[in-house]
N, C-alpha and C. Protein backbone atom coordinates (compact mmCIF):
# COMPACT_ATOMS: atom_id res chain seq x y z
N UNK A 1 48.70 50.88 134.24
CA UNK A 1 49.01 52.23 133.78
C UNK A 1 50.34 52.23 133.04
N UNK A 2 50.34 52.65 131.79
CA UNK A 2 51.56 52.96 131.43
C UNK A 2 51.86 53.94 131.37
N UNK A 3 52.82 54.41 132.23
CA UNK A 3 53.37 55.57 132.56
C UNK A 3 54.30 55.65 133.31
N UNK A 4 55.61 56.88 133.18
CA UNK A 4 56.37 56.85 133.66
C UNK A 4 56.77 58.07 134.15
N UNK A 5 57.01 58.53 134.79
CA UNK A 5 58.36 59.56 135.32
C UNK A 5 59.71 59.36 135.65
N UNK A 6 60.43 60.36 134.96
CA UNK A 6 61.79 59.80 135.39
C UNK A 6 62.31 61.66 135.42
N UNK A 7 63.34 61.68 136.81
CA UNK A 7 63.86 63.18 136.60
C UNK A 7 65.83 62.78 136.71
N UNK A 8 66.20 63.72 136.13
CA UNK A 8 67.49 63.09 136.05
C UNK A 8 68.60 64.59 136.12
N UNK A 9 69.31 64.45 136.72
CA UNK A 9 69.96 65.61 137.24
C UNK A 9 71.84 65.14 137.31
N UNK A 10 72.38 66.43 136.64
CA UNK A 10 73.71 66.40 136.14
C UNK A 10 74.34 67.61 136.86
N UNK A 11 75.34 67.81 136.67
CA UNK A 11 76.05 69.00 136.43
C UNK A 11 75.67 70.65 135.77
N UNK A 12 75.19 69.54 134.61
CA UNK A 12 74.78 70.61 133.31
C UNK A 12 73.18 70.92 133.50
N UNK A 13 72.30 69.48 133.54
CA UNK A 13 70.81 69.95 133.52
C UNK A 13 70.27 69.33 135.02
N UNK A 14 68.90 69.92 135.16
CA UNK A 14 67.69 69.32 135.78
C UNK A 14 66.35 68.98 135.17
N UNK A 15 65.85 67.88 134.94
CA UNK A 15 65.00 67.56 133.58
C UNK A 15 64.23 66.12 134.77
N UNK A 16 62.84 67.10 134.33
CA UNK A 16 61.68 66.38 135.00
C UNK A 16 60.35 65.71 134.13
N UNK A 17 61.04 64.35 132.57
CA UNK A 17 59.70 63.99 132.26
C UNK A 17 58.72 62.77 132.81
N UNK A 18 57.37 63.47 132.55
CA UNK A 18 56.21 62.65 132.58
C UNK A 18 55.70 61.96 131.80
N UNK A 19 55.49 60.96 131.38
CA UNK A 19 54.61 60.15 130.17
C UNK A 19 53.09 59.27 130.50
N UNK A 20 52.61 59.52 129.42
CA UNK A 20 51.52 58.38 129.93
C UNK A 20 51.28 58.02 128.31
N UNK A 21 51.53 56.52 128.32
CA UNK A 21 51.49 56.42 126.75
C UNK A 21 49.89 56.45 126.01
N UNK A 22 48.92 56.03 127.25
CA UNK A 22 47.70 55.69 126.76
C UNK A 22 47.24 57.36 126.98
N UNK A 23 47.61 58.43 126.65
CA UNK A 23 47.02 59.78 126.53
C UNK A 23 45.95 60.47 125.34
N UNK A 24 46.37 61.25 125.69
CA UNK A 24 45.06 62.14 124.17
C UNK A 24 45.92 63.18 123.58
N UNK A 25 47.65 62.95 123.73
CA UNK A 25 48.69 64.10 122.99
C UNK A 25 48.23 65.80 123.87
N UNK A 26 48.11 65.44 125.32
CA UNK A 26 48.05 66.77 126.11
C UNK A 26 49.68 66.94 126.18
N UNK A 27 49.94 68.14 126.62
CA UNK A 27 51.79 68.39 126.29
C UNK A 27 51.41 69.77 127.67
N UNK A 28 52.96 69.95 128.17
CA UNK A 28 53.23 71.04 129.10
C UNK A 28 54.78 71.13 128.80
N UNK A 29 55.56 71.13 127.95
CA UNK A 29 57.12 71.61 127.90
C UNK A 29 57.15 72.43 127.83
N UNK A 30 58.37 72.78 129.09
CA UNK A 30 59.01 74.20 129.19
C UNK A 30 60.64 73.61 129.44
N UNK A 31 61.16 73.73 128.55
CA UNK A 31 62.67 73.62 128.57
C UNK A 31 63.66 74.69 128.63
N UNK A 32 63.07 76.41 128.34
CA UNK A 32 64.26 77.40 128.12
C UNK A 32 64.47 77.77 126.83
N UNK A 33 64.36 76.69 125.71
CA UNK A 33 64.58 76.77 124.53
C UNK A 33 63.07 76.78 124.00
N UNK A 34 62.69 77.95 123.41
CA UNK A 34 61.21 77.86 122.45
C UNK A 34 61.17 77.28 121.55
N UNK A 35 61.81 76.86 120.65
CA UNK A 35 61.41 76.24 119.34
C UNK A 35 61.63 74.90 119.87
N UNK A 36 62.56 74.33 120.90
CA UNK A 36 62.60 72.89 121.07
C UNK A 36 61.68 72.51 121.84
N UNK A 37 60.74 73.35 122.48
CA UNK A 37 59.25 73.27 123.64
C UNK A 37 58.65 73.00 122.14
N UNK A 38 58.17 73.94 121.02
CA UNK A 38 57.43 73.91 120.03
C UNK A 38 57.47 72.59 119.46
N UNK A 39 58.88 71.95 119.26
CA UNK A 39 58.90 70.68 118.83
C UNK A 39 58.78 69.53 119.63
N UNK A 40 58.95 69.45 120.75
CA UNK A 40 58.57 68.85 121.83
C UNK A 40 56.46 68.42 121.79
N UNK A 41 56.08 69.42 121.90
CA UNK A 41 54.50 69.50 121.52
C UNK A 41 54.56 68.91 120.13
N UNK A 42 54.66 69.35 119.45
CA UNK A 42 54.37 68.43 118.36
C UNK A 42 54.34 66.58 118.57
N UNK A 43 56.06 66.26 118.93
CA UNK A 43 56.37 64.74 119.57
C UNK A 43 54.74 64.45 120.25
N UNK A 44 54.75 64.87 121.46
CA UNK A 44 53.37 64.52 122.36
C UNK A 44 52.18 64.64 121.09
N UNK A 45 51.67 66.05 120.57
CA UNK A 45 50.71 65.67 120.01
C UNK A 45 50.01 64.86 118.81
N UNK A 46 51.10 64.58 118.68
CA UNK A 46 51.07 63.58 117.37
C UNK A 46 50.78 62.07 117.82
N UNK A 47 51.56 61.90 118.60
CA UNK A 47 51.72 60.45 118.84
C UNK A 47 50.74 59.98 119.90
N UNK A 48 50.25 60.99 120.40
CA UNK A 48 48.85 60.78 121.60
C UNK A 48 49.46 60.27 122.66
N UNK A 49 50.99 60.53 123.26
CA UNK A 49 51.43 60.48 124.47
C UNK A 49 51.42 61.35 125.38
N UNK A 50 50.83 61.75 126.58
CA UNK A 50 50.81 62.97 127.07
C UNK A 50 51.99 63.11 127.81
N UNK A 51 52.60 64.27 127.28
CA UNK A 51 54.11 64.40 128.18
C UNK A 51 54.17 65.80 128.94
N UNK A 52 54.82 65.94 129.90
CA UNK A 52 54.85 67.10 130.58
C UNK A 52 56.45 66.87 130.75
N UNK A 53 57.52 67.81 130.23
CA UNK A 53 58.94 68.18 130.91
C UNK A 53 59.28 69.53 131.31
N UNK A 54 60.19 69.60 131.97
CA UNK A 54 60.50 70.46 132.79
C UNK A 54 61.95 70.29 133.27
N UNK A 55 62.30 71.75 132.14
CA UNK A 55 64.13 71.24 132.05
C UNK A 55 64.87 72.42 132.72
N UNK A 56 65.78 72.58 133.23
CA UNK A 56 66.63 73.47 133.69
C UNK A 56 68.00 73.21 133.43
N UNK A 57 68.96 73.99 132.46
CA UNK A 57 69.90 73.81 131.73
C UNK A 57 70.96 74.70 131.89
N UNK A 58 72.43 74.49 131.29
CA UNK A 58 72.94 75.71 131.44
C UNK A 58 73.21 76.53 129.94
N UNK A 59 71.35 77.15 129.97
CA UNK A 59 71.50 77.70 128.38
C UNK A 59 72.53 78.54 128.53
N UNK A 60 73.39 79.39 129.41
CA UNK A 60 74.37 80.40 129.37
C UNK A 60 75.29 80.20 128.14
N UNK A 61 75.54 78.97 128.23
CA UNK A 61 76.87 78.09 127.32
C UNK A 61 75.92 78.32 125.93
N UNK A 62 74.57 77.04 125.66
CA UNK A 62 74.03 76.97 124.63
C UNK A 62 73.46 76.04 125.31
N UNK A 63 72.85 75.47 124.07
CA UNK A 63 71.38 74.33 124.26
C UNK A 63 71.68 73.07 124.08
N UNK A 64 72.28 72.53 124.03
CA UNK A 64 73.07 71.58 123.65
C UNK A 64 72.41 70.48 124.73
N UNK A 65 73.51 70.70 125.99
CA UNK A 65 73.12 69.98 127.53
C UNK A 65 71.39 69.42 127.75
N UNK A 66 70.84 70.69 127.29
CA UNK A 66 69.34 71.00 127.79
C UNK A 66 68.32 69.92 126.68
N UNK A 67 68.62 70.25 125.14
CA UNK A 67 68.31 69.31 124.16
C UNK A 67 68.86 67.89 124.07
N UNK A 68 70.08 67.48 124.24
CA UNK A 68 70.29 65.89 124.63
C UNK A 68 69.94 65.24 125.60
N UNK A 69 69.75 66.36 126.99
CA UNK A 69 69.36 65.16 127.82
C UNK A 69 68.00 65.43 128.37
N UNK A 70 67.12 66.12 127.63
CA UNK A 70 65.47 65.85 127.38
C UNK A 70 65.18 64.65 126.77
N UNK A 71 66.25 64.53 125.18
CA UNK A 71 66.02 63.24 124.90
C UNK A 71 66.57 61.97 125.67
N UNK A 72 67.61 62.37 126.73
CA UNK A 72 67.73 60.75 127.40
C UNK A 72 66.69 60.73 127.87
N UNK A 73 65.97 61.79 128.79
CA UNK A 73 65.32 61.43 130.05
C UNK A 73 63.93 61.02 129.18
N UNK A 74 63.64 61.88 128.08
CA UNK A 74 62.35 60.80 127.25
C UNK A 74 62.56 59.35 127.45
N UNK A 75 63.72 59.18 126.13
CA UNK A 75 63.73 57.73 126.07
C UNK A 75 63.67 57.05 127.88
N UNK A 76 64.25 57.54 128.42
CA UNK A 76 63.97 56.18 129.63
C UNK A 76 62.80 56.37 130.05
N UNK A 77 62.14 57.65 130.18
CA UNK A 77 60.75 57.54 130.69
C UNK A 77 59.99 56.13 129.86
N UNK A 78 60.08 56.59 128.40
CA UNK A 78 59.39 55.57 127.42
C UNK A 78 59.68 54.20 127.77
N UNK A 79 60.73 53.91 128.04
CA UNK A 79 61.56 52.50 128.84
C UNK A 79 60.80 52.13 129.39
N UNK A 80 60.46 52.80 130.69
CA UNK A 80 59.96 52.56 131.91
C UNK A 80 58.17 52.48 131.58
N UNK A 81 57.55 53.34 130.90
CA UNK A 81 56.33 53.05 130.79
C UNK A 81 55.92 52.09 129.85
N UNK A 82 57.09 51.82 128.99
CA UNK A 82 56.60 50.33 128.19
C UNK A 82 56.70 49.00 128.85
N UNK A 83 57.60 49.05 130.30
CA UNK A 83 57.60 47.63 130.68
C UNK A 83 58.22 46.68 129.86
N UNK A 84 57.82 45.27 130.18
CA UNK A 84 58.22 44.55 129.12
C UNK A 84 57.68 44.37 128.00
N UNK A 85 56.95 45.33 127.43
CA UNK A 85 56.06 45.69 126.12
C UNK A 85 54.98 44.78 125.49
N UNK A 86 54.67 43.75 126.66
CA UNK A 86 53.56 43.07 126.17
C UNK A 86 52.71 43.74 125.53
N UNK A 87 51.63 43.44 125.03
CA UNK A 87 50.86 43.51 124.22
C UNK A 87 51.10 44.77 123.03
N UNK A 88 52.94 45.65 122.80
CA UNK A 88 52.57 46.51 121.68
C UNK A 88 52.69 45.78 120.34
N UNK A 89 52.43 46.96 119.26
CA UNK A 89 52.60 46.60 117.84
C UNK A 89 54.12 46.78 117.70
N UNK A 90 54.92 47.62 118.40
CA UNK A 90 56.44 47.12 118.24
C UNK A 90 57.06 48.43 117.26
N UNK A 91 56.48 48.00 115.76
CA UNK A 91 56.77 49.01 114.84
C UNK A 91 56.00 49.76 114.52
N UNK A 92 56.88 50.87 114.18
CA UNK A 92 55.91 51.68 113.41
C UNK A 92 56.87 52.76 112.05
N UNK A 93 55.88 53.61 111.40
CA UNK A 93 56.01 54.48 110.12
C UNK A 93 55.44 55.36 109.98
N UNK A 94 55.94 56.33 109.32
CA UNK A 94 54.95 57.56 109.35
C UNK A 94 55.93 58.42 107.53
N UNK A 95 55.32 58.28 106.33
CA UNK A 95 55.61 59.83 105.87
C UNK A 95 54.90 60.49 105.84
N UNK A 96 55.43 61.91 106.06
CA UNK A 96 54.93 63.19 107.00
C UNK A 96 55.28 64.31 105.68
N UNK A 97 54.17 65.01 105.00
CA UNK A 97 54.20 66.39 104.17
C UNK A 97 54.30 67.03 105.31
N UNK A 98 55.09 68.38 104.99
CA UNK A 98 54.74 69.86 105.59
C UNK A 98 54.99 70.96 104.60
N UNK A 99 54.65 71.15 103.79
CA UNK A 99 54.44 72.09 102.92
C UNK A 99 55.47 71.78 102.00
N UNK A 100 56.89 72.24 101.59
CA UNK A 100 58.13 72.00 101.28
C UNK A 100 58.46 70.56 101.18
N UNK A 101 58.69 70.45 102.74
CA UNK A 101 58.97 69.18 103.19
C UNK A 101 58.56 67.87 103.14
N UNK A 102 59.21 66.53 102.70
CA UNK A 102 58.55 65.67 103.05
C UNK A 102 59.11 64.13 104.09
N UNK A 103 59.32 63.97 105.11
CA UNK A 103 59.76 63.45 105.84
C UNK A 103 59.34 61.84 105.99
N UNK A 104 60.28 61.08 106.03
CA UNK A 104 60.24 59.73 106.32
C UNK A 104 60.17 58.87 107.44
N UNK A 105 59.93 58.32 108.76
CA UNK A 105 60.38 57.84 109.91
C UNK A 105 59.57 56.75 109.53
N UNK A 106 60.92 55.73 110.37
CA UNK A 106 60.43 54.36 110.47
C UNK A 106 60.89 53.64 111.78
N UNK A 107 60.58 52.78 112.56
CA UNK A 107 61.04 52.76 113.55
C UNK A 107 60.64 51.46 114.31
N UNK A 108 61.57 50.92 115.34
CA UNK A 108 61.09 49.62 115.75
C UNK A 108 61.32 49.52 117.46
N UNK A 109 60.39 49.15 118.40
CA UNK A 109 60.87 49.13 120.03
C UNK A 109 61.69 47.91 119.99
N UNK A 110 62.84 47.99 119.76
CA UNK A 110 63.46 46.53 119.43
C UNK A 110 64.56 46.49 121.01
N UNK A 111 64.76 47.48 121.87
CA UNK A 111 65.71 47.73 123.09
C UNK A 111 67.16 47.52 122.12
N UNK A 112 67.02 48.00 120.62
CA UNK A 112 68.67 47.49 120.12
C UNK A 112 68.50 49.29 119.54
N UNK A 113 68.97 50.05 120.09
CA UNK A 113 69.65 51.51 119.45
C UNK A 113 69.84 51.57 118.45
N UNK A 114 69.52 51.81 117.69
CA UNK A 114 70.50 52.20 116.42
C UNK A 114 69.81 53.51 115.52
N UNK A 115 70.27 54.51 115.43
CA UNK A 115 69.81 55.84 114.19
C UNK A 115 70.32 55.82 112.97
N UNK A 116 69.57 55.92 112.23
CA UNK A 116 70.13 56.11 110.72
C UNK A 116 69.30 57.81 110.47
N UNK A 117 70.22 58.18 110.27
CA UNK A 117 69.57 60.36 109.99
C UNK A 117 70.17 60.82 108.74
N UNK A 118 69.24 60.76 107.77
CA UNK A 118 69.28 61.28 106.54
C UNK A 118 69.07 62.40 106.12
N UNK A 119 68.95 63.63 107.08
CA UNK A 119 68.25 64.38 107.28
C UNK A 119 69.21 65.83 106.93
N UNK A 120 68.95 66.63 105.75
CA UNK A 120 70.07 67.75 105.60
C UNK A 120 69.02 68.98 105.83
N UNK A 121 69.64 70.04 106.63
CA UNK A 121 69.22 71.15 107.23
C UNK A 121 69.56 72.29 106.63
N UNK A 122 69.01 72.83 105.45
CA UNK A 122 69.88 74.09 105.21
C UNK A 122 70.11 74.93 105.40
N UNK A 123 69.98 75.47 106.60
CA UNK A 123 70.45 76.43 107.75
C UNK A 123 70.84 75.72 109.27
N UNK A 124 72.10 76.85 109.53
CA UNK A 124 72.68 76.56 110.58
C UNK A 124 71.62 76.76 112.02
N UNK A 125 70.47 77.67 111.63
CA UNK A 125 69.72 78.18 113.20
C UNK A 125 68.75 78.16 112.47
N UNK A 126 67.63 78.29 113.14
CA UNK A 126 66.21 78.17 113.23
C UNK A 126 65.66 79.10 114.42
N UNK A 127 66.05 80.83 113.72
CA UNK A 127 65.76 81.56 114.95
C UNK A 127 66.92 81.63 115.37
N UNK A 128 66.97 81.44 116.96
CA UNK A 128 68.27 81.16 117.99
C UNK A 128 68.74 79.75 117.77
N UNK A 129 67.89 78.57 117.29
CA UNK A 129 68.00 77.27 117.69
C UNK A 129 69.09 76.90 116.83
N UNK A 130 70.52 76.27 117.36
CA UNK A 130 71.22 75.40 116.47
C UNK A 130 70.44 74.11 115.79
N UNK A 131 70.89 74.06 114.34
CA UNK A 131 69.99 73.14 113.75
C UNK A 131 70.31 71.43 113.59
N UNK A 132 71.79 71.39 114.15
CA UNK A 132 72.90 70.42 114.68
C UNK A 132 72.11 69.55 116.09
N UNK A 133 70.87 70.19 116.44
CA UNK A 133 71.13 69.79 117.77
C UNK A 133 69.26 68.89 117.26
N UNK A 134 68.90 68.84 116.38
CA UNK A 134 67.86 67.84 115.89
C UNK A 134 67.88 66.19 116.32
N UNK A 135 69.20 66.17 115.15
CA UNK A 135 70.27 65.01 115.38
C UNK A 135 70.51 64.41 116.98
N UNK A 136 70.45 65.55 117.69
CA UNK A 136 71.35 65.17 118.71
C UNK A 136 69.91 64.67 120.17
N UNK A 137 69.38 65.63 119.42
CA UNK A 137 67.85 64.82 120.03
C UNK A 137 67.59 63.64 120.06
N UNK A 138 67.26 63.50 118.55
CA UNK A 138 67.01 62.11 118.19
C UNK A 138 68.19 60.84 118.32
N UNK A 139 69.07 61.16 118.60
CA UNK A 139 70.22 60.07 118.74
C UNK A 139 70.12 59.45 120.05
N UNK A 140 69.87 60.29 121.58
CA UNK A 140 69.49 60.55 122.62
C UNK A 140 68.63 59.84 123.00
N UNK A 141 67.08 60.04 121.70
CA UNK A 141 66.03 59.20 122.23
C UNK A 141 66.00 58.33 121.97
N UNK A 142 66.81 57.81 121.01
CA UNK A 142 67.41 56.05 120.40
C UNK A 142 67.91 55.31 121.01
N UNK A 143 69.09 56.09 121.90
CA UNK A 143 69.46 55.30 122.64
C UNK A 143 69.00 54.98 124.03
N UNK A 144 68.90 55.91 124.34
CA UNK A 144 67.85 55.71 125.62
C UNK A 144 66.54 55.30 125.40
N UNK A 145 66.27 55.35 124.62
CA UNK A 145 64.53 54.98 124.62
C UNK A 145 64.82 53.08 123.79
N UNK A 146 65.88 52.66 123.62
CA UNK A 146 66.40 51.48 122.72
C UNK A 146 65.55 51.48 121.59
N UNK A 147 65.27 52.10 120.99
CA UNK A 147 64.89 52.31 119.59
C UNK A 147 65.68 52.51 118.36
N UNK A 148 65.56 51.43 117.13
CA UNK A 148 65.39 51.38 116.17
C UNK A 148 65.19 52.44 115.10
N UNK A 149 66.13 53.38 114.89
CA UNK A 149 64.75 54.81 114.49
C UNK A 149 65.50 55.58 112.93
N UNK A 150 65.12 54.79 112.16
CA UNK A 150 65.35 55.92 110.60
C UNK A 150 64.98 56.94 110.37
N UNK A 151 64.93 58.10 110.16
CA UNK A 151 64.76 59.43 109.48
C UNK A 151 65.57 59.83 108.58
N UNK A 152 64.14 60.00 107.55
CA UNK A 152 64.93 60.52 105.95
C UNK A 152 64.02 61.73 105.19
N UNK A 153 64.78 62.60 105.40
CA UNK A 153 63.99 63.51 104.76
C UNK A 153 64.43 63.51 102.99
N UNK A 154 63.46 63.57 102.27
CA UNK A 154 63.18 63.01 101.09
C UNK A 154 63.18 64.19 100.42
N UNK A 155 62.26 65.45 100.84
CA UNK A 155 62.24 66.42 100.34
C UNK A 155 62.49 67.53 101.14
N UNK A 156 62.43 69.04 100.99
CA UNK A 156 62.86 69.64 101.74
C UNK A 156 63.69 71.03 101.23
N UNK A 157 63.25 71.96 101.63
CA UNK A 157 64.34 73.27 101.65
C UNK A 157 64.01 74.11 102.50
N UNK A 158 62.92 74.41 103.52
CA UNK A 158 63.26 75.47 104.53
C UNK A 158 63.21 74.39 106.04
N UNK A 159 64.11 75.13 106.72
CA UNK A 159 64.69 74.20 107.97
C UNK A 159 63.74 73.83 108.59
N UNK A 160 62.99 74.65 108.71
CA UNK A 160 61.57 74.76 110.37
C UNK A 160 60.84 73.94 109.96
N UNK A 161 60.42 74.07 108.22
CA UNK A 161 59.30 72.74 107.82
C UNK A 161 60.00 71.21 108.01
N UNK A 162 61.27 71.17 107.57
CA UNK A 162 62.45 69.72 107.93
C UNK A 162 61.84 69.21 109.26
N UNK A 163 62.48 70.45 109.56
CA UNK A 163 62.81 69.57 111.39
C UNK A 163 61.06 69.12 111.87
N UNK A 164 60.52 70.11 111.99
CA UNK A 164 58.88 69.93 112.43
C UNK A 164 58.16 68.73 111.31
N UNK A 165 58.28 68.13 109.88
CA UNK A 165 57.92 66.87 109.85
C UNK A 165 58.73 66.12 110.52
N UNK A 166 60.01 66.42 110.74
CA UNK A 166 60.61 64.99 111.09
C UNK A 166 60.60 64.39 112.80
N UNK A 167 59.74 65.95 113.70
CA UNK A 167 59.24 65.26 114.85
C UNK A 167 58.10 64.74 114.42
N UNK A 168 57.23 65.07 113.86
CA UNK A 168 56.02 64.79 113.70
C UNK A 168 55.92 63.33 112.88
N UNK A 169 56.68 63.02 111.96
CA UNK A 169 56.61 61.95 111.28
C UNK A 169 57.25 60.78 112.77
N UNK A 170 58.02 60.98 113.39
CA UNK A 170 58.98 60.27 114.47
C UNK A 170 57.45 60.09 115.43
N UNK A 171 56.68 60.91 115.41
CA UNK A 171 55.92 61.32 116.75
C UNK A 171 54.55 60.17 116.03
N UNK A 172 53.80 60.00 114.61
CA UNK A 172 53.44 59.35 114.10
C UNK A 172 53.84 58.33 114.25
N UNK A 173 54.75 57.51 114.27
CA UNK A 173 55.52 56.45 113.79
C UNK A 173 55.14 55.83 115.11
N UNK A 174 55.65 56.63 116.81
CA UNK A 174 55.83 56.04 118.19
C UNK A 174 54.45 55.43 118.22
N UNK A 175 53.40 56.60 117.94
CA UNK A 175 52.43 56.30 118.18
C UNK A 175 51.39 54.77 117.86
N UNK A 176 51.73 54.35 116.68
CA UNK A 176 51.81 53.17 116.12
C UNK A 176 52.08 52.32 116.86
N UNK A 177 53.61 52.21 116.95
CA UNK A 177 54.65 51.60 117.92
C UNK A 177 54.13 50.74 119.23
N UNK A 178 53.52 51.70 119.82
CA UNK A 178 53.43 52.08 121.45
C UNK A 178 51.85 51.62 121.77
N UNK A 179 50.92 51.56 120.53
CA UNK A 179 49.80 51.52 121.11
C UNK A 179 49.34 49.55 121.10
N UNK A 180 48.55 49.02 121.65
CA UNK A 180 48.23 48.08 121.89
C UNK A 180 48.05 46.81 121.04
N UNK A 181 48.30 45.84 120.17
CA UNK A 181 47.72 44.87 119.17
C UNK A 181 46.68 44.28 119.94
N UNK A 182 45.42 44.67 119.29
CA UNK A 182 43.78 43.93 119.94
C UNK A 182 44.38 42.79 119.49
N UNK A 183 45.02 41.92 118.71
CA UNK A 183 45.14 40.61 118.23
C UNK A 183 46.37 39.27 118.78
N UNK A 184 46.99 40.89 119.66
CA UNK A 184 48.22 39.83 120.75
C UNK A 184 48.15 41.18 121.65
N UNK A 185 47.22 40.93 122.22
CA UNK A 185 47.44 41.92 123.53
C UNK A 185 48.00 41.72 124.79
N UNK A 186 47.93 39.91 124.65
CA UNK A 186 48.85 38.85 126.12
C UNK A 186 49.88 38.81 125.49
N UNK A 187 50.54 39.09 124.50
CA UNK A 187 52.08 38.56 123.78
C UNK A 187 53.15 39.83 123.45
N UNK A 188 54.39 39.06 123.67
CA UNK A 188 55.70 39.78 124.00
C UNK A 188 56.27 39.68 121.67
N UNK A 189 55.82 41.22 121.46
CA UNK A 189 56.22 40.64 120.05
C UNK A 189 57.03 40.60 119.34
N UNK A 190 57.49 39.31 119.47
CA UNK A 190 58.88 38.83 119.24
C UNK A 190 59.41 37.21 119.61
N UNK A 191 59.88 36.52 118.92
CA UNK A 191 59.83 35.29 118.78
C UNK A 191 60.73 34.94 119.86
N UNK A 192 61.38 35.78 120.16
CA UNK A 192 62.56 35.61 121.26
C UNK A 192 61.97 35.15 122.52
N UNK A 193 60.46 36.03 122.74
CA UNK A 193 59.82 36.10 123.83
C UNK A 193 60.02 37.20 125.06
N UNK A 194 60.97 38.10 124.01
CA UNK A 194 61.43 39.09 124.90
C UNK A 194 61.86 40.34 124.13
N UNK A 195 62.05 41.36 124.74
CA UNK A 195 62.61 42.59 123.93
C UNK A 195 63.39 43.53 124.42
């Protein structure tokens, strides 16, 4: 089974995710924040991971707390349900239209972090949602999840279409990533022999 749970509890949040990588993109987020639940579903349904979180934050302040450390507690869930990643494809890609928009992600399970975010927002909110806090997602799930992860939005002028390819292209890309090589399904891929 690949799958993980991990709940992780601070000061600031209480954040309870579920993963199962071999899913059908079923989703249950409830974080406090609506548009980051909305983008959250997207992540799951795209990539055919079924995730269920369940965050408790201190939106009083802002969203900040509640949106970064959804993305730690992703990435380690993802950690934990990849194991030592035998048999994945490793990488993956996705460009992603959304009307306006046209979004880039590329990405590698390499356990080496690193974000490159090309990504300009031309608005400060999205609704209530700070639009600063995309970034801060995705930086989150890079590092915690040890991923490899480019995003470039290429085209683009209204925020909501931006941000929503650029989960969806990210959520494309995992999916790739994460799912099985029929052609090294006993092998660690990577010459190292490890990842």
């Amino acid at each position: 089974m690949r799958s993980a749970t991990i709940t992780r509890e601070t000061a600031e949040t209480s954040i309870t995710v579920t993963l199962d990588l071999d899913g059908s993109g079923r989703y249950d987020n409830q974080t406090g924040v609506g548009f980051f639940d909305h983008m959250l579903d997207q992540l799951s349904r795209h990539s055919l991971i079924d995730m269920t979180v369940r965050a408790k934050g201190d939106l009083h302040i802002d969203d900040h707390h509640t949106v970064e450390d959804t993305g730690i507690a992703i990435g380690q869930a993802l950690v934990k349900a990849l194991g030592d990643k035998t048999g994945i494809r490793r990488y993956g890609a996705c460009l992603l239209p959304m009307d306006d928009a046209l979004v880039r992600a590329a990405l590698d399970l390499s356990a080496r972090p690193f974000l490159i975010w090309n990504v300009d927002l031309p608005s400060a909110k999205i609704g209530t949602f700070d639009t600063e806090l995309v970034r801060e997602f995705f930086q989150a799930l890079s590092t915690h999840g040890g991923i490899t992860l480019h995003v470039d939005a290429l085209h683009g002028v209204n925020s909501h279409h931006i941000t929503e390819a650029a989960f969806k292209a990210v959520a494309r890309a995992l999916r790739d990533a994460v799912e099985t090589d029929p052609r090294k399904a006993d092998a660690i891929p990577s010459t190292k022999g490890a990842l």
